[in-house]
Protein backbone atom coordinates (compact mmCIF):
# COMPACT_ATOMS: atom_id res chain seq x y z
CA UNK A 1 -43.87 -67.95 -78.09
CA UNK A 2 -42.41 -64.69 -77.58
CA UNK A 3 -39.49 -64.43 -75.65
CA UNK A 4 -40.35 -61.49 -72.73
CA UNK A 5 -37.73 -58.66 -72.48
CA UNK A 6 -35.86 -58.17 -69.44
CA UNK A 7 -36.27 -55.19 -68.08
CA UNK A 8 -33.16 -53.64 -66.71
CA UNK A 9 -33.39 -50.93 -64.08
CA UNK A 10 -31.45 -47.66 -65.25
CA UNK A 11 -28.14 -47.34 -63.36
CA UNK A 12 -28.36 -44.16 -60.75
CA UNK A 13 -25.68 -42.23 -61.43
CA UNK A 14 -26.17 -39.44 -58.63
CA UNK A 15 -26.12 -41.81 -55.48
CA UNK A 16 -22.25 -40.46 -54.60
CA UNK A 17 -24.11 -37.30 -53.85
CA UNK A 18 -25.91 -38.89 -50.87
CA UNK A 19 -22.43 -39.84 -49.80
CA UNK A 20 -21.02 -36.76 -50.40
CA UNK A 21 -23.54 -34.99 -48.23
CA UNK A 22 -23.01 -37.07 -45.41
CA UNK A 23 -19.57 -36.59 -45.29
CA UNK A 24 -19.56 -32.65 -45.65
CA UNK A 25 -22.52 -32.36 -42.64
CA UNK A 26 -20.07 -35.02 -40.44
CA UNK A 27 -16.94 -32.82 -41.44
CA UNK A 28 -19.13 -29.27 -40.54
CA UNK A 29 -19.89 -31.16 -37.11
CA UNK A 30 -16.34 -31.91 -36.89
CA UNK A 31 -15.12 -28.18 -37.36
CA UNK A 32 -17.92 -27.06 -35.37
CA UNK A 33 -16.61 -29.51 -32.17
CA UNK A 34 -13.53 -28.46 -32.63
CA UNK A 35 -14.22 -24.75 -32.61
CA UNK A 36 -16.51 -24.76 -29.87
CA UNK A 37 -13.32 -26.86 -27.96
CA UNK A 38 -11.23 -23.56 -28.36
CA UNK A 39 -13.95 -21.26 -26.89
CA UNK A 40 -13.46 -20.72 -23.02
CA UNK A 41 -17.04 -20.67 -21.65
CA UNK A 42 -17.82 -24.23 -21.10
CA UNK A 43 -21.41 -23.63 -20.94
CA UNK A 44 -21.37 -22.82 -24.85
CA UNK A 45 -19.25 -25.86 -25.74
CA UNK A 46 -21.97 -28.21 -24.11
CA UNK A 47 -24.66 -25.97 -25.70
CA UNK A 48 -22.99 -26.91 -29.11
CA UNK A 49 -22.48 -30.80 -28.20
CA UNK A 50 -26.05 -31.24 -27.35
CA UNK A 51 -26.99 -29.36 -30.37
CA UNK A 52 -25.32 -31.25 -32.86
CA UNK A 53 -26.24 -34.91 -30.81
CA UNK A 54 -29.94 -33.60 -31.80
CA UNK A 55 -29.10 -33.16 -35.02
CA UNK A 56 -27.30 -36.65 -35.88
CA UNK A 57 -30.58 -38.48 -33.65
CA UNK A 58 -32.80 -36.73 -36.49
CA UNK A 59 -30.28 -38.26 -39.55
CA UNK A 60 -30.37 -41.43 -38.06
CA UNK A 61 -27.06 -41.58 -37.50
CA UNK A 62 -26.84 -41.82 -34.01
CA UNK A 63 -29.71 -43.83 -31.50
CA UNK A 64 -32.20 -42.26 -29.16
CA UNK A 65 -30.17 -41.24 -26.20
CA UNK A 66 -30.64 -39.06 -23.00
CA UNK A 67 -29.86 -35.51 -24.31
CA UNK A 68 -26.19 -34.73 -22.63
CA UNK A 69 -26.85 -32.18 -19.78
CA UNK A 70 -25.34 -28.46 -19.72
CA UNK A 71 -21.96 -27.84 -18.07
CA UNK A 72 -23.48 -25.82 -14.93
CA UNK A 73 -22.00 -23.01 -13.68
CA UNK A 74 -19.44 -22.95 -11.06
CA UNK A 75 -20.71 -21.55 -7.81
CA UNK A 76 -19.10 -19.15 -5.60
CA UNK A 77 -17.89 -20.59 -2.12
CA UNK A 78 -19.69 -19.08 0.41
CA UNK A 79 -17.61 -16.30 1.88
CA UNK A 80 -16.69 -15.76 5.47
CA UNK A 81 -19.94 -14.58 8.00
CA UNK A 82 -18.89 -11.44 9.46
CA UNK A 83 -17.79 -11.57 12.96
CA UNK A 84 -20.82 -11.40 15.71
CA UNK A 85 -19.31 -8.60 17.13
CA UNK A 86 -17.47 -5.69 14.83
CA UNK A 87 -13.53 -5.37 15.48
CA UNK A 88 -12.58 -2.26 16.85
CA UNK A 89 -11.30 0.39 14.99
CA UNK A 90 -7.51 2.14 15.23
CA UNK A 91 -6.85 4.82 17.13
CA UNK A 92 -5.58 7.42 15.22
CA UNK A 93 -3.06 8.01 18.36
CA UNK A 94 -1.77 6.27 21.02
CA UNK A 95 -3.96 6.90 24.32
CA UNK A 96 -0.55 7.74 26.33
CA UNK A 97 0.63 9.61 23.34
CA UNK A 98 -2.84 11.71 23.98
CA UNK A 99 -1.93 12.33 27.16
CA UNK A 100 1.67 13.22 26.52
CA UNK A 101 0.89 16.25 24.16
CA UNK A 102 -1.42 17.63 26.25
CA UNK A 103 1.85 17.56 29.40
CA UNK A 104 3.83 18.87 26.74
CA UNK A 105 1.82 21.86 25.35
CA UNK A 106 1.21 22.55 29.49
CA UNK A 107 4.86 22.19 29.55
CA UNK A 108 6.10 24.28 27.05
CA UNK A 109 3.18 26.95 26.79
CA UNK A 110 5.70 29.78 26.79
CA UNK A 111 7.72 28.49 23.68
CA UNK A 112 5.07 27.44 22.13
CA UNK A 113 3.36 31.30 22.27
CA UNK A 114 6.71 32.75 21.46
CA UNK A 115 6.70 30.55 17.95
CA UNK A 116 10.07 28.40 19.27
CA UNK A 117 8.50 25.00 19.71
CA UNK A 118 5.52 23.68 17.51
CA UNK A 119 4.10 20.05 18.48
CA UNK A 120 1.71 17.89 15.82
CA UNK A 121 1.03 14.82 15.50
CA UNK A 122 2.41 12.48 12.44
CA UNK A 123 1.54 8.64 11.51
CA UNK A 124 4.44 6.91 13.37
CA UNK A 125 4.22 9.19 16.62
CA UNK A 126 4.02 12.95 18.23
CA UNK A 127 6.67 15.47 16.67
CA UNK A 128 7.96 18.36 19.21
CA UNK A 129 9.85 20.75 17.25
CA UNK A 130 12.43 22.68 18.48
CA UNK A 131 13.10 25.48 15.98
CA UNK A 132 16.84 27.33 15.69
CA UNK A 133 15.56 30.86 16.66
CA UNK A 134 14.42 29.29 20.25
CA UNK A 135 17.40 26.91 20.95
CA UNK A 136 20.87 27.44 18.47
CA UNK A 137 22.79 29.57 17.43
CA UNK A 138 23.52 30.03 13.49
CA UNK A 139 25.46 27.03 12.09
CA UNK A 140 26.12 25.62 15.97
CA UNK A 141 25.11 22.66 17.43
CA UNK A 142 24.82 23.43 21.74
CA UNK A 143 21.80 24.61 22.82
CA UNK A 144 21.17 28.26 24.23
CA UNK A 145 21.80 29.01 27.66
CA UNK A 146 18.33 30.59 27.95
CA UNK A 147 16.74 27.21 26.34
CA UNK A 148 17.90 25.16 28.77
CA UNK A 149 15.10 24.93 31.18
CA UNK A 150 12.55 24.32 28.04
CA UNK A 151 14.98 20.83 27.23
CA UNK A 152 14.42 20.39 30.86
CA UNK A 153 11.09 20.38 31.02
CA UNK A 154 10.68 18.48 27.54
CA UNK A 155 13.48 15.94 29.20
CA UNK A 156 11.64 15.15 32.21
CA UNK A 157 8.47 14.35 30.71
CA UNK A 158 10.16 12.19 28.16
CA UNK A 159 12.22 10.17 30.92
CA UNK A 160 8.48 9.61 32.53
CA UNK A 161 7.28 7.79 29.42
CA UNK A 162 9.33 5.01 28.30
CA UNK A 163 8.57 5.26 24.72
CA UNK A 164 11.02 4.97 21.74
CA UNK A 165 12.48 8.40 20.16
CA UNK A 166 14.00 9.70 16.87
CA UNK A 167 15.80 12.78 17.17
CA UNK A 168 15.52 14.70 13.58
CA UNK A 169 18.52 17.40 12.00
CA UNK A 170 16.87 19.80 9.63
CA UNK A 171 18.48 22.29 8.20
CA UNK A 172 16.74 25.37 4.93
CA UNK A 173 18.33 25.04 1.21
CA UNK A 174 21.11 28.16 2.15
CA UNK A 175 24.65 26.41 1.75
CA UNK A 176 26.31 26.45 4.99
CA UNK A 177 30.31 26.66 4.74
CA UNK A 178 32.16 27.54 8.23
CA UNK A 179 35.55 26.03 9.87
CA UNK A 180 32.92 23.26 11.57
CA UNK A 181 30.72 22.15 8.87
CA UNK A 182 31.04 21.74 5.33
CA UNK A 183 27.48 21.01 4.50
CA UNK A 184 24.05 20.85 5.96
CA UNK A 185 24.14 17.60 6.51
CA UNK A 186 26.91 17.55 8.83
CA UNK A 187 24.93 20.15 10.94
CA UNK A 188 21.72 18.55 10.81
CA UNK A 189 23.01 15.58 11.70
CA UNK A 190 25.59 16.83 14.26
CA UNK A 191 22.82 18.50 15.86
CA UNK A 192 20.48 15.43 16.07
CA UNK A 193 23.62 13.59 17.89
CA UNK A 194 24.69 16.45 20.30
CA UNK A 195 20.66 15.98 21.39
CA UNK A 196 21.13 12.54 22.23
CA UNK A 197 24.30 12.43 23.93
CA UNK A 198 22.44 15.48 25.99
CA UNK A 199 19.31 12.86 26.77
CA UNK A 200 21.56 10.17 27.72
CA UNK A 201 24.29 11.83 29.94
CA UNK A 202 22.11 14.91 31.67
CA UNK A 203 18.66 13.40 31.90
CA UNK A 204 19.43 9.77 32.02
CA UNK A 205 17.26 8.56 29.63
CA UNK A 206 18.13 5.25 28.18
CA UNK A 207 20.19 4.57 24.90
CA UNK A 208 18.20 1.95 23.93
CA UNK A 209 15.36 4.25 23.46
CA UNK A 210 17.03 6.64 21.50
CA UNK A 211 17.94 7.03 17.42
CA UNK A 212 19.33 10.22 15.44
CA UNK A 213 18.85 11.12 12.11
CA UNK A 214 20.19 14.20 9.86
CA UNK A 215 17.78 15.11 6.81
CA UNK A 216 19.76 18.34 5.85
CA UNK A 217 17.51 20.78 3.86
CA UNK A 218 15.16 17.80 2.07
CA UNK A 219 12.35 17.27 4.54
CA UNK A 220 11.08 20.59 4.91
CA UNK A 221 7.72 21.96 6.83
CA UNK A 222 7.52 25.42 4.81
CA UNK A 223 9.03 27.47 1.49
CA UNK A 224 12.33 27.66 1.40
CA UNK A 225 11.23 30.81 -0.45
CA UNK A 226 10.88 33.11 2.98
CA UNK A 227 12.70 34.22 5.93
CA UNK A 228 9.97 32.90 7.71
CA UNK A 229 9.66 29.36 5.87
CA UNK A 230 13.20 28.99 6.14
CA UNK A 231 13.18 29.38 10.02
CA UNK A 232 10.70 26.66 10.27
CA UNK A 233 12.97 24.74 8.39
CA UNK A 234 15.78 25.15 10.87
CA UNK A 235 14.83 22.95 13.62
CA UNK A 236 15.55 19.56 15.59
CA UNK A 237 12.56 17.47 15.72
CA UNK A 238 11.86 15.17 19.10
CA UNK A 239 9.76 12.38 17.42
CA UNK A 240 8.13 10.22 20.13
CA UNK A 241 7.39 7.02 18.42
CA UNK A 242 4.40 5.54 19.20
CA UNK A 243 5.96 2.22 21.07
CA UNK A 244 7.12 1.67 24.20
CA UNK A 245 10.73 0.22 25.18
């Protein structure tokens, strides 16, 4: 009797390839993860996840699983409602400052024709200014004889309102050199002083209302290019803060 031949099955010699595979798609998934980690938008990285979890449940590799939900979106907190009723809006002036320009321009109609006082209004308050042609003389710091019943007037109205004032030196850009000053910011500034001390001892108005300040030739209203620009220039400004004392 014949002795049967065993058969002997032929030795696979590709099956590391399988193996091979594996390991390169878990090593893409790997770098995939981890690049979708860097990215900022959360919403993409859960994207990917879910993506790839797919992927692996179609290999085999991983069980049937509830797929992993999207990063939502974060939502806005609801803003603030608007107020029922709308806040009122700033005056662009104080009421009493209102009614203080229009006493003033009453007050000082005259000077105010003849060019010698201009009054406007500014952010922090109401600016009357008195200009050098109407009320000094060249490089001096008393005021004119004939001026004095314009400060008078101006005086008395701003004794009636207790508000908080700045009195302003300004000088134009021509160098000033005489035995009393040596710049113009000695006679801006003396000027600015003289005017208190004047508000304080004549019209009794109090000290702690009152503040000087000399700005020499670098705050100017006009061209320092003109005779007339340069006499605007010259002036002492009465600044009538908007603020009561």
């Amino acid at each position: 009797m014949k002795r049967r031949k065993k058969v002997t099955s032929p030795v696979g010699h590709d099956r590391w390839l399988v193996s091979y595979a594996d390991f390169i798609t878990l090593l893409f998934a790997f770098f995939v993860v981890l690049y979708s980690a860097a990215e900022i938008d959360k919403k993409k990285v859960s994207q990917v996840a879910a993506s790839i979890q797919v992927a692996f449940q179609q290999m085999g590799a991983f069980p049937p699983s509830s797929p992993i939900p999207l990063q939502q979106e974060p939502t806005a907190p609801p803003q603030n409602p608007l107020p029922a009723t709308p806040l009122p809006l700033a005056s662009p002036m104080n009421p009493d400052l209102s009614g203080l320009r229009q006493e003033l321009e009453k007050a000082l109609a005259k000077e105010i024709a003849r060019g010698e006082v201009a009054i406007h209004a500014q952010n922090d308050g109401l600016v009357v200014s008195l200009r050098e042609m109407g009320f000094f003389d060249s490089g001096s710091v008393g005021i004119k004889s004939r001026s004095q019943p314009a400060v008078d007037r101006l005086a008395l109205l701003l004794a009636e309102h207790k508000f908080s004032i700045r009195i302003e030196g300004h000088t134009d850009d021509v160098p000033i050199h005489n035995s009393q000053f040596s710049s113009n910011w000695e006679l801006s500034t003396s000027r600015a002083t003289e005017m208190v001390r004047l508000l304080v001892t004549k019209y009794q108005i109090p000290p702690q209302q009152l503040s000087a300040a000399g700005y020499g030739e670098y705050h100017p209203v006009a061209s320092n290019d003109t005779e007339e620009g340069r006499a605007q220039n010259r002036r002492v400004d009465v600044v009538i803060l908007g603020r009561p004392r």
